[in-house]
C-alpha atoms as a PDB file:
ATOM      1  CA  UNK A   1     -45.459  -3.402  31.505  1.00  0.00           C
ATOM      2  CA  UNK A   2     -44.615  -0.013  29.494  1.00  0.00           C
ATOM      3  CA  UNK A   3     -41.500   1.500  29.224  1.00  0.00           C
ATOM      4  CA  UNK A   4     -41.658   5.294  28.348  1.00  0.00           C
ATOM      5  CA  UNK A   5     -45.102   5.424  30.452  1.00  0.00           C
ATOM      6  CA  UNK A   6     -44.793   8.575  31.228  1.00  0.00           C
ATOM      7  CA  UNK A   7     -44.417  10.192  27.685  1.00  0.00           C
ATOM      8  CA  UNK A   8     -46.744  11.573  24.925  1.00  0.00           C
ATOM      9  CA  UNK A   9     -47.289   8.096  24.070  1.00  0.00           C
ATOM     10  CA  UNK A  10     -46.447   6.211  26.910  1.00  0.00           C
ATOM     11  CA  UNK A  11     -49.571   7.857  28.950  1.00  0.00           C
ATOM     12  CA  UNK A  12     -52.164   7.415  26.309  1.00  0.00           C
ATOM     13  CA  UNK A  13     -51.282   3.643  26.203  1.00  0.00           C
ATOM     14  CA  UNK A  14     -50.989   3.416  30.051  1.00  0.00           C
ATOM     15  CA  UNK A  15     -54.744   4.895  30.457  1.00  0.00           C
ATOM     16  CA  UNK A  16     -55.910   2.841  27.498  1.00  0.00           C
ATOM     17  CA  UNK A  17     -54.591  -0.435  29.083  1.00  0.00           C
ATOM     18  CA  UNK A  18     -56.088   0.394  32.777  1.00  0.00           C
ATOM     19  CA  UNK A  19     -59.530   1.030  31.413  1.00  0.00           C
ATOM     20  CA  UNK A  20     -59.658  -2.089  29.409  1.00  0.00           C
ATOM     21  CA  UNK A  21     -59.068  -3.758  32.558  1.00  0.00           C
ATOM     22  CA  UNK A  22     -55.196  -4.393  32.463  1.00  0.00           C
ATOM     23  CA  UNK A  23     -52.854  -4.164  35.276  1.00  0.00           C
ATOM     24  CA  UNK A  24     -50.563  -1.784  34.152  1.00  0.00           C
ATOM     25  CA  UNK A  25     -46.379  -1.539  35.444  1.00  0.00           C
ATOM     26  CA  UNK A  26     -45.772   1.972  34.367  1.00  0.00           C
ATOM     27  CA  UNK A  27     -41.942   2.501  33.540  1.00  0.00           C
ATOM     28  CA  UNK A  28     -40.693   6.078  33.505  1.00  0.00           C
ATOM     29  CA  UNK A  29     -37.475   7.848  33.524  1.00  0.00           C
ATOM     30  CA  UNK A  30     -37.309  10.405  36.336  1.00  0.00           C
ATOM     31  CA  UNK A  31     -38.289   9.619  40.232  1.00  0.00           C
ATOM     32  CA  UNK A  32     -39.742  12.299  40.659  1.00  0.00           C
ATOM     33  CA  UNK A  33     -42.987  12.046  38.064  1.00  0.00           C
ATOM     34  CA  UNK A  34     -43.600   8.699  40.495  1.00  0.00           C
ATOM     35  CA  UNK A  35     -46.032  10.689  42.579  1.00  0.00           C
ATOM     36  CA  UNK A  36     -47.852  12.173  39.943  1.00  0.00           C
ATOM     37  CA  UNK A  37     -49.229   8.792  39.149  1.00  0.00           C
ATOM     38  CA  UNK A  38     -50.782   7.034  41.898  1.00  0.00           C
ATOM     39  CA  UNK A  39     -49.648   3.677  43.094  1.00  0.00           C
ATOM     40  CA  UNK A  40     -45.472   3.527  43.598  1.00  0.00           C
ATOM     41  CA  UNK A  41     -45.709  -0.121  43.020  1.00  0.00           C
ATOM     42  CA  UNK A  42     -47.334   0.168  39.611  1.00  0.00           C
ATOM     43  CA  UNK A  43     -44.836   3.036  39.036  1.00  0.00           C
ATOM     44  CA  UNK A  44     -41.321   2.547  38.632  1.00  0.00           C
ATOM     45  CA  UNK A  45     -38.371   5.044  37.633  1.00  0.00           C
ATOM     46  CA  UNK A  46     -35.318   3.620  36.500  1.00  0.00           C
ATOM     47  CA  UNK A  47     -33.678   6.539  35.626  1.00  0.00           C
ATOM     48  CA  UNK A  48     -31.148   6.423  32.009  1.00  0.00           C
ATOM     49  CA  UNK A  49     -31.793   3.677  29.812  1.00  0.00           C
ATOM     50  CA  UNK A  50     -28.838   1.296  29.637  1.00  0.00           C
ATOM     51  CA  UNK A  51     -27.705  -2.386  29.575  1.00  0.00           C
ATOM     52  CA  UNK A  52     -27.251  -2.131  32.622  1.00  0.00           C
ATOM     53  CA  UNK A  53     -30.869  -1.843  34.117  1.00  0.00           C
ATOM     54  CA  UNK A  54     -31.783  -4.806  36.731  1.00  0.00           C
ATOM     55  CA  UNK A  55     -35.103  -5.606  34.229  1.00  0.00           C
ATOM     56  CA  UNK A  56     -35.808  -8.523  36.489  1.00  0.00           C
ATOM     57  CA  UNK A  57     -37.885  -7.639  39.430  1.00  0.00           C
ATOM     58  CA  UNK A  58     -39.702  -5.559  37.688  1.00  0.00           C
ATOM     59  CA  UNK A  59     -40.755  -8.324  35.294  1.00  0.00           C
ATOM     60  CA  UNK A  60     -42.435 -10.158  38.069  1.00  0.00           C
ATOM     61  CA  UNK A  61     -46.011 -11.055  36.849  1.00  0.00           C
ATOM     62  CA  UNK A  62     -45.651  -9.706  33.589  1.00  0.00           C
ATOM     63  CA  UNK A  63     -47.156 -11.078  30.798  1.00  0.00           C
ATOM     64  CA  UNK A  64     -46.699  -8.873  27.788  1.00  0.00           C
ATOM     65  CA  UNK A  65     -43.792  -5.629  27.561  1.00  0.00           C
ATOM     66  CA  UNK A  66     -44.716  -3.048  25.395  1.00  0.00           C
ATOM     67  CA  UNK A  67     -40.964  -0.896  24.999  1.00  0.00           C
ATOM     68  CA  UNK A  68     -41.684   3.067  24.085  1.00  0.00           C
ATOM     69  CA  UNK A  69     -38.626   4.241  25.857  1.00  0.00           C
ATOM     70  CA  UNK A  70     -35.682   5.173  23.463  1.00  0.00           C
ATOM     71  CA  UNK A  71     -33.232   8.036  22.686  1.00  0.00           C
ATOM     72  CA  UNK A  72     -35.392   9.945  19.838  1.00  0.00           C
ATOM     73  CA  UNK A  73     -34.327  12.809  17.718  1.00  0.00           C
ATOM     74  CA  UNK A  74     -32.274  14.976  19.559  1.00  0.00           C
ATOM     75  CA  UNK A  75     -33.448  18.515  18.431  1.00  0.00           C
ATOM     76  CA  UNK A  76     -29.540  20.741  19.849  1.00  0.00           C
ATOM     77  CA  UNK A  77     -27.799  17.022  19.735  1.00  0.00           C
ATOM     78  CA  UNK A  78     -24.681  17.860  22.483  1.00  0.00           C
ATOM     79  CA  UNK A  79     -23.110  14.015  22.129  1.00  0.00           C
ATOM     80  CA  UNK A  80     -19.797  13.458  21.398  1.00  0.00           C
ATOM     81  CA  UNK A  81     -20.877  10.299  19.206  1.00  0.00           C
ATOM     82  CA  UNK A  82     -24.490  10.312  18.580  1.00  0.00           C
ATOM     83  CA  UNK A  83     -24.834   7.013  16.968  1.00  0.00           C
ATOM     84  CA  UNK A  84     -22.720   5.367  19.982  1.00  0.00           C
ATOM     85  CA  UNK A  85     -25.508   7.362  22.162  1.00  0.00           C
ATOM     86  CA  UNK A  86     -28.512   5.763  20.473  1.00  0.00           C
ATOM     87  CA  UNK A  87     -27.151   2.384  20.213  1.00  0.00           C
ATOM     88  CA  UNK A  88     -26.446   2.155  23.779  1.00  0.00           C
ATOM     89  CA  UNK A  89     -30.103   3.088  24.835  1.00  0.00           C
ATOM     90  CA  UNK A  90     -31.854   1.799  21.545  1.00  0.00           C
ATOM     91  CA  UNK A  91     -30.243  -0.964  21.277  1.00  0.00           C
ATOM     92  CA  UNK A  92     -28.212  -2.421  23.856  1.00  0.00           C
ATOM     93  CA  UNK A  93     -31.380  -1.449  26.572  1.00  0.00           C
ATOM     94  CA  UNK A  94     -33.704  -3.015  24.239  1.00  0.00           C
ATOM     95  CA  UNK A  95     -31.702  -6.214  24.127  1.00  0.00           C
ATOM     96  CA  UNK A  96     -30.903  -6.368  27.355  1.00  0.00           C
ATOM     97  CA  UNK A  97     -34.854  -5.983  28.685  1.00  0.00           C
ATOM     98  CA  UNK A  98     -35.887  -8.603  25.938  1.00  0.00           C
ATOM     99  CA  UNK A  99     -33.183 -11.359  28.040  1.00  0.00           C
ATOM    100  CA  UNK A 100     -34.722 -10.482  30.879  1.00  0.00           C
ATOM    101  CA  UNK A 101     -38.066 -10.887  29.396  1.00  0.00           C
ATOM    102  CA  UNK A 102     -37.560 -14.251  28.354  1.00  0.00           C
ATOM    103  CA  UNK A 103     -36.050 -15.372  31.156  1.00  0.00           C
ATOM    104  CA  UNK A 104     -38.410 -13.911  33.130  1.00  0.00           C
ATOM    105  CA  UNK A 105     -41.175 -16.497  31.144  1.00  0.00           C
ATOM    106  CA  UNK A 106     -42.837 -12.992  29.875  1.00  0.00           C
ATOM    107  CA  UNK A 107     -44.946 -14.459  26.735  1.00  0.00           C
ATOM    108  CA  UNK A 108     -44.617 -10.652  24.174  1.00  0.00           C
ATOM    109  CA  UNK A 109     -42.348  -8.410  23.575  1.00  0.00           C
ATOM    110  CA  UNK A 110     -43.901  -5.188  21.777  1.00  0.00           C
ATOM    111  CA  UNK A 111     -41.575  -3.067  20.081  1.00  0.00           C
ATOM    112  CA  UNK A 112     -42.230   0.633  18.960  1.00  0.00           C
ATOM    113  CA  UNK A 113     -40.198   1.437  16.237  1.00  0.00           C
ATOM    114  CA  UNK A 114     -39.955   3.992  13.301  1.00  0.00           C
ATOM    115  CA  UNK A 115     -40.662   4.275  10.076  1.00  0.00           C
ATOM    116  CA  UNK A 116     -37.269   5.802   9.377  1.00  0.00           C
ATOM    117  CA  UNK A 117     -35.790   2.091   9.012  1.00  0.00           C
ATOM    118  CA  UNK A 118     -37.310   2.070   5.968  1.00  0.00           C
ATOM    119  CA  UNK A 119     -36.197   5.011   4.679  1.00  0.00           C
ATOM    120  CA  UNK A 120     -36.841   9.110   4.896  1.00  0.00           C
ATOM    121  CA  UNK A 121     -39.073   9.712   1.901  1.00  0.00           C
ATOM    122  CA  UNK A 122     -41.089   7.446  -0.678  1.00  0.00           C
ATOM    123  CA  UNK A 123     -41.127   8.143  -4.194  1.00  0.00           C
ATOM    124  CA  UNK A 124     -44.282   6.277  -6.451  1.00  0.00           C
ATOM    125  CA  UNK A 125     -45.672   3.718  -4.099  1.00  0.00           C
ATOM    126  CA  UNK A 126     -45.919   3.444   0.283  1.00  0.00           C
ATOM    127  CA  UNK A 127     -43.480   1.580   2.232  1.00  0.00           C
ATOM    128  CA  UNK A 128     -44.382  -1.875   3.093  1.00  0.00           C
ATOM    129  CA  UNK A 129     -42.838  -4.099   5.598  1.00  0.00           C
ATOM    130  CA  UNK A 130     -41.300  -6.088   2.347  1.00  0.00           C
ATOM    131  CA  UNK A 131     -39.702  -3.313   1.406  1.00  0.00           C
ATOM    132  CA  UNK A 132     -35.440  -3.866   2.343  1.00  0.00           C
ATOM    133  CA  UNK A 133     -34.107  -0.902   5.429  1.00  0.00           C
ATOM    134  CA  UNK A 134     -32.940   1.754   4.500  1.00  0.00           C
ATOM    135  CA  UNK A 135     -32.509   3.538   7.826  1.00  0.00           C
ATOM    136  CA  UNK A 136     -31.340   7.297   6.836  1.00  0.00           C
ATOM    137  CA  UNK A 137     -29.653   8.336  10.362  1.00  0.00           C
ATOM    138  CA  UNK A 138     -28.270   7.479  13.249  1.00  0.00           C
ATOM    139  CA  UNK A 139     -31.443   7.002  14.995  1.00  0.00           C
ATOM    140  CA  UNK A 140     -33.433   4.983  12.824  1.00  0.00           C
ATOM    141  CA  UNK A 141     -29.964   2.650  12.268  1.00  0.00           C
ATOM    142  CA  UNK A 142     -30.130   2.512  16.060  1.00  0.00           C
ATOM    143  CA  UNK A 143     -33.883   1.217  15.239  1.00  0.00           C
ATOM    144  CA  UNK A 144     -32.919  -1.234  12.672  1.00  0.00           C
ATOM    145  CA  UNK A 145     -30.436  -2.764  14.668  1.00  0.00           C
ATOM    146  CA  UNK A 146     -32.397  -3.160  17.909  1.00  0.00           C
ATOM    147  CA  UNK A 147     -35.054  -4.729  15.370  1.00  0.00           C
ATOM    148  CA  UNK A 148     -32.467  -7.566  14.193  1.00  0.00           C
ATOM    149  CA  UNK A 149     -31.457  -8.113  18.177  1.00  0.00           C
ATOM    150  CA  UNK A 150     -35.157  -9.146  19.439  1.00  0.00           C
ATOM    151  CA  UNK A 151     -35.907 -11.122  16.125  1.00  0.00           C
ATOM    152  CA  UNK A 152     -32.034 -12.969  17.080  1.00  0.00           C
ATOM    153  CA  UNK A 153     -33.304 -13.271  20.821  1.00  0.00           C
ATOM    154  CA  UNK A 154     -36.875 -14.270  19.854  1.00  0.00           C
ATOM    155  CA  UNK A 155     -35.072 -17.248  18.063  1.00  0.00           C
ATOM    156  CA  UNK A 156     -32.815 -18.483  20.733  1.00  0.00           C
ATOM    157  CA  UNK A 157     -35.439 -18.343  23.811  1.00  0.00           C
ATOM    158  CA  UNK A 158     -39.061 -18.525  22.168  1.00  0.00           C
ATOM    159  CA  UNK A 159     -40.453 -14.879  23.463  1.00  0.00           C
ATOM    160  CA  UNK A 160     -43.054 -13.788  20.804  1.00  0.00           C
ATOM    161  CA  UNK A 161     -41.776 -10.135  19.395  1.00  0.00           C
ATOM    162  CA  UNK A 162     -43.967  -7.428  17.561  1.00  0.00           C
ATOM    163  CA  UNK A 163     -42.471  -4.608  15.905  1.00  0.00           C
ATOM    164  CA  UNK A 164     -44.377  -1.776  14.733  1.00  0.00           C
ATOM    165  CA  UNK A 165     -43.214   1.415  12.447  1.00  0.00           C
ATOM    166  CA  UNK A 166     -45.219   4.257  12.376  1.00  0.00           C
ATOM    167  CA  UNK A 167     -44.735   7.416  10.923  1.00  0.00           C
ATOM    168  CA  UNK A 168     -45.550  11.093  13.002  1.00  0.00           C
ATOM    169  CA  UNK A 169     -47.836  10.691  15.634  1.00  0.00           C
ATOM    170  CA  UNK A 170     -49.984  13.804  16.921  1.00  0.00           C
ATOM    171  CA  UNK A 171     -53.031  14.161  19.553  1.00  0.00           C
ATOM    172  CA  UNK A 172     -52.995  15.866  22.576  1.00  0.00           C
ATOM    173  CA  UNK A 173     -50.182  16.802  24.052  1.00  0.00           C
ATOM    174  CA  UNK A 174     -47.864  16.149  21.398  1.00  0.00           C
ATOM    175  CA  UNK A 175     -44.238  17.814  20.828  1.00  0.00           C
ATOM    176  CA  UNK A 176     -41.652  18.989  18.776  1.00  0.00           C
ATOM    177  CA  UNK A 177     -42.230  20.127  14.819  1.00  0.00           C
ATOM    178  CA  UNK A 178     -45.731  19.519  15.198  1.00  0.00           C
ATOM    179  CA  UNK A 179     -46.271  21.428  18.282  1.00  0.00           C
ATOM    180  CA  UNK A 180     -44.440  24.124  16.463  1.00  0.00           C
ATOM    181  CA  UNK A 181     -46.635  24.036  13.124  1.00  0.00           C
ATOM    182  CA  UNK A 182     -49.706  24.180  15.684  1.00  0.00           C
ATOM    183  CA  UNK A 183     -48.047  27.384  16.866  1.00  0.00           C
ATOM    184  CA  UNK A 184     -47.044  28.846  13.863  1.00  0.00           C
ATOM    185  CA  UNK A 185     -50.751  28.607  12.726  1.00  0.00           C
ATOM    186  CA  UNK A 186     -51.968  29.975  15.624  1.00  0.00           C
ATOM    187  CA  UNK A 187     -49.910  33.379  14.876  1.00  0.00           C
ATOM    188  CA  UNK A 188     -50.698  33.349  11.444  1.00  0.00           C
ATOM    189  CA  UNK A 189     -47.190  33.816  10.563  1.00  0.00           C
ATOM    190  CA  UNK A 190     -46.803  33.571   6.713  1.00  0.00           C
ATOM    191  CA  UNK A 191     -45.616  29.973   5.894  1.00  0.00           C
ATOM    192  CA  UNK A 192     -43.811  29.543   2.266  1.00  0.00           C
ATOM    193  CA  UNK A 193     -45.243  25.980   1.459  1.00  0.00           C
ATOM    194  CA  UNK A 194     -47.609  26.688  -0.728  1.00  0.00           C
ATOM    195  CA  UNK A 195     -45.876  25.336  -3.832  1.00  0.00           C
ATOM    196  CA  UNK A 196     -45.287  21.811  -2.163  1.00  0.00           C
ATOM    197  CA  UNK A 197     -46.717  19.207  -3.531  1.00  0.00           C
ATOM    198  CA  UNK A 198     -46.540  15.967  -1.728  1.00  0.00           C
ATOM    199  CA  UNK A 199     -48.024  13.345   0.143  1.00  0.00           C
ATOM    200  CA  UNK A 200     -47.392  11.979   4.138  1.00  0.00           C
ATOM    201  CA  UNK A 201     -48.632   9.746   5.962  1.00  0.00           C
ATOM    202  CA  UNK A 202     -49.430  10.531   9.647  1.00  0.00           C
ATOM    203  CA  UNK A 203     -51.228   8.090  13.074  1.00  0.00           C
ATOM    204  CA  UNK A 204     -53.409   9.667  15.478  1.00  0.00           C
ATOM    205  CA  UNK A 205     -52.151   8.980  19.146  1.00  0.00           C
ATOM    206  CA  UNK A 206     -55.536   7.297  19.255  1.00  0.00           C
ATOM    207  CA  UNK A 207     -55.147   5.167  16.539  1.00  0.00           C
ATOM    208  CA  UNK A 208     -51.613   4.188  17.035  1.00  0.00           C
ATOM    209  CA  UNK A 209     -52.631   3.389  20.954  1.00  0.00           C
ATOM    210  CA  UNK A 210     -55.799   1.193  19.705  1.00  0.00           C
ATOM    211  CA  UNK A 211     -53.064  -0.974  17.384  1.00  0.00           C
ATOM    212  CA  UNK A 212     -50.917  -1.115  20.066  1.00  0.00           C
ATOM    213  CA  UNK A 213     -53.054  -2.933  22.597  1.00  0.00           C
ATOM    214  CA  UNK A 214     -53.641  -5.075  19.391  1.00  0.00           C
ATOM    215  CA  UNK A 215     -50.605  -5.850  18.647  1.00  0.00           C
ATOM    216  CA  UNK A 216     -50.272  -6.952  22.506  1.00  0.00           C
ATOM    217  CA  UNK A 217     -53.304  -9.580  22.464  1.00  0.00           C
ATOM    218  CA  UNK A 218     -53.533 -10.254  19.218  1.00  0.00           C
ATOM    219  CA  UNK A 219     -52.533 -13.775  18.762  1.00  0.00           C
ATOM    220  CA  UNK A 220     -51.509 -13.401  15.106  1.00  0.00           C
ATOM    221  CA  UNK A 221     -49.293 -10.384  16.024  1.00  0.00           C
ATOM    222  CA  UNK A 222     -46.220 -12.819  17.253  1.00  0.00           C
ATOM    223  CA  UNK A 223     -43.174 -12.780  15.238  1.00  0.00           C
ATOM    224  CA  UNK A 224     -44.572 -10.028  12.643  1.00  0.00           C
ATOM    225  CA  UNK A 225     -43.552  -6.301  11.642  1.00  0.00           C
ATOM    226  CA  UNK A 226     -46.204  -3.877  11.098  1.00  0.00           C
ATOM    227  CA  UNK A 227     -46.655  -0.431   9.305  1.00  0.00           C
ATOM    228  CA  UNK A 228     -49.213   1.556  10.804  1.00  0.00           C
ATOM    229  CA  UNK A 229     -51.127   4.802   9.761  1.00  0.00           C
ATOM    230  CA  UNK A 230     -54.554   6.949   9.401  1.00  0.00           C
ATOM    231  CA  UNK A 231     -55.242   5.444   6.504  1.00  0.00           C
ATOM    232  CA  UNK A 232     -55.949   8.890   4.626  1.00  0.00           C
ATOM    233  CA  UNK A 233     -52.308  10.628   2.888  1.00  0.00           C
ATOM    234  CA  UNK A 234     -52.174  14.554   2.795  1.00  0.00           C
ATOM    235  CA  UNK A 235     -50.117  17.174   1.565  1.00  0.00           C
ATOM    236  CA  UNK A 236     -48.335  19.330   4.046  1.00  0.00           C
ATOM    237  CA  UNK A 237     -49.937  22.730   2.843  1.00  0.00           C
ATOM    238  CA  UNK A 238     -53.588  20.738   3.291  1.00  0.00           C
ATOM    239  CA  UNK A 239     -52.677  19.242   7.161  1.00  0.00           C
ATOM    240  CA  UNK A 240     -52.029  23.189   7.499  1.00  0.00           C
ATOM    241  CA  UNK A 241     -55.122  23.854   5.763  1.00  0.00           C
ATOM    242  CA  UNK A 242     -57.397  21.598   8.233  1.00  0.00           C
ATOM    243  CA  UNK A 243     -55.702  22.027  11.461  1.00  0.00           C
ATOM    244  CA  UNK A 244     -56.441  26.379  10.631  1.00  0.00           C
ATOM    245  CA  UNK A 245     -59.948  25.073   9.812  1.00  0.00           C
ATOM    246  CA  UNK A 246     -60.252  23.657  13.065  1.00  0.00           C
ATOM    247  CA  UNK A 247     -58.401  26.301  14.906  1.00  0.00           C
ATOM    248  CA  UNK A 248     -60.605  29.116  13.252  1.00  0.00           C
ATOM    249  CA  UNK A 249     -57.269  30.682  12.214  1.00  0.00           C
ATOM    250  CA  UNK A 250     -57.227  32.230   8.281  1.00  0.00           C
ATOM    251  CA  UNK A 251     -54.935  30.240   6.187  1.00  0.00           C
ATOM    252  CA  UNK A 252     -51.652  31.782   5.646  1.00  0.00           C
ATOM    253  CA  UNK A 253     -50.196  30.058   2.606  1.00  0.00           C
ATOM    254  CA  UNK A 254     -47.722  31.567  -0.063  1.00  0.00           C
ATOM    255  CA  UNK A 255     -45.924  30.014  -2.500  1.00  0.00           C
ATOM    256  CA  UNK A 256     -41.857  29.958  -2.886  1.00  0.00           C
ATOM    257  CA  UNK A 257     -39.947  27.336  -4.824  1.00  0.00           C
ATOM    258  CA  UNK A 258     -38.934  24.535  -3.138  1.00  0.00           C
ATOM    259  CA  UNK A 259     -35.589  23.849  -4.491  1.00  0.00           C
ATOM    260  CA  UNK A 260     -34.699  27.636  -3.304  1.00  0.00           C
ATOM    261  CA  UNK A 261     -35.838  25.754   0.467  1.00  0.00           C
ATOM    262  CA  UNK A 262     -33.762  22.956   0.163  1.00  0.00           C
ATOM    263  CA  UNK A 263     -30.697  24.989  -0.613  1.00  0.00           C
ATOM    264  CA  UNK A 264     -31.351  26.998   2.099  1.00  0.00           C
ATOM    265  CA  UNK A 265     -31.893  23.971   4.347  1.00  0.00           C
ATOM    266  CA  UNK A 266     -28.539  22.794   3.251  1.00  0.00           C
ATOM    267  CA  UNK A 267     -26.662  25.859   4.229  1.00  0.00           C
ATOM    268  CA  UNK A 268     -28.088  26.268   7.265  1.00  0.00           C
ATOM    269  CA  UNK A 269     -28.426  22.437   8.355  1.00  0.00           C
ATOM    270  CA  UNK A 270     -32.058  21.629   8.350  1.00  0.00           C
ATOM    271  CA  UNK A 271     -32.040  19.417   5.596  1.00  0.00           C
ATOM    272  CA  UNK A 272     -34.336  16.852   7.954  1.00  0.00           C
ATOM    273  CA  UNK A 273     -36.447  19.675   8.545  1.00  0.00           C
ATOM    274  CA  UNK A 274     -37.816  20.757   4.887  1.00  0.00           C
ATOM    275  CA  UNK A 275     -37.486  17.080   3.669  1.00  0.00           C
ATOM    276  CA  UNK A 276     -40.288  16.274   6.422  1.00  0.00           C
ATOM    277  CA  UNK A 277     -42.126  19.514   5.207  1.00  0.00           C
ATOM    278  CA  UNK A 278     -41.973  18.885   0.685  1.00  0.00           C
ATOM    279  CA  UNK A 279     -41.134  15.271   0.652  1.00  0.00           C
ATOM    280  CA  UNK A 280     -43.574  12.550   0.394  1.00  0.00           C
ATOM    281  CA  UNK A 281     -44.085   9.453   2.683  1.00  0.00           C
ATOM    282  CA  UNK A 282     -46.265   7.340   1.851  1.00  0.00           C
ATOM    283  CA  UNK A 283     -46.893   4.050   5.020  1.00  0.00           C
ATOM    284  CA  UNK A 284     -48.994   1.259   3.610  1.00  0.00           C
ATOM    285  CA  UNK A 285     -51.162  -0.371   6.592  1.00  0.00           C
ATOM    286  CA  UNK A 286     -53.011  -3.247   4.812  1.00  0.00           C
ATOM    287  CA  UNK A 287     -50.962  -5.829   6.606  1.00  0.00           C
ATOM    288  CA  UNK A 288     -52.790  -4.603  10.041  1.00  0.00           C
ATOM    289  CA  UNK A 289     -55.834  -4.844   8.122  1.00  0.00           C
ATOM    290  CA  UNK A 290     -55.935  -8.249   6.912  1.00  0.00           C
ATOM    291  CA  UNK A 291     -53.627 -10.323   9.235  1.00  0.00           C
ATOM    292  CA  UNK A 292     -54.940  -8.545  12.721  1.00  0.00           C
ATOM    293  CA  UNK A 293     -58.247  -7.472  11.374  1.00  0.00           C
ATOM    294  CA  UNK A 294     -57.308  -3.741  12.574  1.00  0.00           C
ATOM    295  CA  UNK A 295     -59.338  -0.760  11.890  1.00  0.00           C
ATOM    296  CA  UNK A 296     -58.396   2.439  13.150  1.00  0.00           C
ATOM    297  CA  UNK A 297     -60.820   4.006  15.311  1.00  0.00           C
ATOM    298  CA  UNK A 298     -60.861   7.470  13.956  1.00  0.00           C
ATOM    299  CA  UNK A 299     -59.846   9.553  11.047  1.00  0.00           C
ATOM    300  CA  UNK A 300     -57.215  11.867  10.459  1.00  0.00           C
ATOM    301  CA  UNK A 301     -59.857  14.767  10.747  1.00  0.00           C
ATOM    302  CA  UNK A 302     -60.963  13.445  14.108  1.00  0.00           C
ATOM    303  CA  UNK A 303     -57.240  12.884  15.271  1.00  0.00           C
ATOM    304  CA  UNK A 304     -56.387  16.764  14.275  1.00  0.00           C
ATOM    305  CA  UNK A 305     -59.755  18.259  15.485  1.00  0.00           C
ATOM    306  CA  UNK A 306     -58.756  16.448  18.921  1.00  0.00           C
ATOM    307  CA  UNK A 307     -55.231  17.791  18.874  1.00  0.00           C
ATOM    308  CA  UNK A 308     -56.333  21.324  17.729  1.00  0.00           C
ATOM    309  CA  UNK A 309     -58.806  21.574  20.975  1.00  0.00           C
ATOM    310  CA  UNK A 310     -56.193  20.136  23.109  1.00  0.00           C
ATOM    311  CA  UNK A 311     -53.731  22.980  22.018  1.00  0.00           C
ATOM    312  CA  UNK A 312     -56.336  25.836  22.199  1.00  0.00           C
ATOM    313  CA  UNK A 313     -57.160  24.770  25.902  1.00  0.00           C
ATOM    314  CA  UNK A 314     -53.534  24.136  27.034  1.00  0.00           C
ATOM    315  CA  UNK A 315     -51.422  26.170  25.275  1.00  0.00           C
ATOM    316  CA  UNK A 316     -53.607  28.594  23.112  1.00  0.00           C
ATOM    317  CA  UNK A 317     -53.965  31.880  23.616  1.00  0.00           C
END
């Protein structure tokens, strides 16, 4: 079963599952999207997260849960308390659907969560799962603590939990800030980062999909946290560099110093926004390597080549 099956993630894992031979329950939000794929019984909307979701008939027959649904960055946030907002969907709904998977005799519970929980930026070496939380807003707190929930319910009723962090994910169809750089290239609008020097870490959907289904068989995966990336760190002026390559767009790059950014950023409230853009992040994946045996199926020039055709034949010009 996936919750979320009907998002940018959600639908590349669903697809990936059915053609490796898995039946798939696809969980999704909105009643209407049921049509649009296929079968009603493998399809089920069940509307808002909450703790108060009946998890239990739809855990008939289910053997492993992979949980994508959450409340994610909220872009114009319009809650009154945001952290009360993301605990009751991040947390409580995860805890609640990890009962019911226990007590439903469902064997794993995969957990998508973020790399925020250990922090926003990294500064001389890559986070590591060793490394101690630092969760830097409300969301990724909302992370953390749905984290410590399945690892207390995993102890009290024996149901084998994964967690995985990953930083940005991109391939087709992606959203938000990276959907926007994709357009912003595009246009060859003028883009002031060329004085940034840092380092991120990024997963291809199809790389992050391929771990996931991992992570779900994998007998060595129960009871373990995982960082997961491409494997190859760039600097946010050279992912602009290669997805323009790939896009056949000149490179519009000029530089402007990036303290004058952040106090910018500050005034106007999108500190989260330029750290993302000059800081560094650094995710360090060796513990998929050499406890799972994991190699990720394609590089980060694949995984943006991919994207970049996706956007030019859906939403290019």
């Amino acid at each position: 079963m996936v919750t979320g099956g009907d998002g940018f993630l959600g639908q590349a894992l669903c697809e990936n599952l059915k053609k490796a031979g898995y039946y798939v329950r696809r969980i999704i939000r909105s009643e209407e999207n049921c049509a649009a794929y296929g079968s009603t019984a493998d399809v089920v909307s069940v509307g808002d997260l909450g703790a108060d979701v009946d998890w239990t008939p739809l855990l008939d027959g289910i053997d492993v849960v992979l949980h994508l649904a959450g409340r994610a960055h909220i872009l114009n946030e319009q809650a009154a308390d945001p952290l009360e907002e993301f605990r009751r969907v991040n947390v409580r709904a995860t805890a609640s659907l990890a009962q019911a998977a226990a007590g439903q005799g469902v064997r794993r519970m995969v957990f998508v969560s973020s790399i925020g929980v250990n922090g926003s930026s990294t500064v001389g070496k890559p986070f590591s799962e060793e490394d101690i939380p630092a969760p830097h807003n409300d969301y990724a707190l909302s992370k953390w603590e749905a984290e410590k929930e399945l690892l207390r319910i995993a102890a009290d009723t024996g149901l084998e939990v994964t967690i995985v962090r990953s930083p940005l994910i991109y391939g087709p169809g992606v959203k938000a800030h990276f959907l926007q750089l994709l357009q912003l290239v595009e246009k060859g609008i003028p883009l002031p980062l060329g004085s940034v020097r840092n380092r991120r870490s990024f997963v291809a959907l199809d790389n992050i999909v391929d771990f996931l289904v991992c992570c779900a068989v994998h007998p060595a995966a129960a009871g373990r946290t995982f960082l997961v990336c491409d494997g190859e760190d760039i600097s946010t002026p050279e992912l602009i560099r290669r997805i323009a390559r790939y896009m056949r767009c000149p490179v519009r790059l000029w530089p402007f110093p990036v303290s004058v950014m952040r106090a910018g950023a500050r005034f106007l409230g999108k500190q989260a926004v330029v750290e993302s853009l000059c800081e560094s992040l650094l995710v360090e994946s060796t513990k998929a390597k050499r406890v799972l045996g994991w190699r990720q199926p394609v590089s980060i020039d694949d995984g943006l080549k991919k994207t970049v055709e996706w956007y030019v034949r859906k939403c290019g010009k």
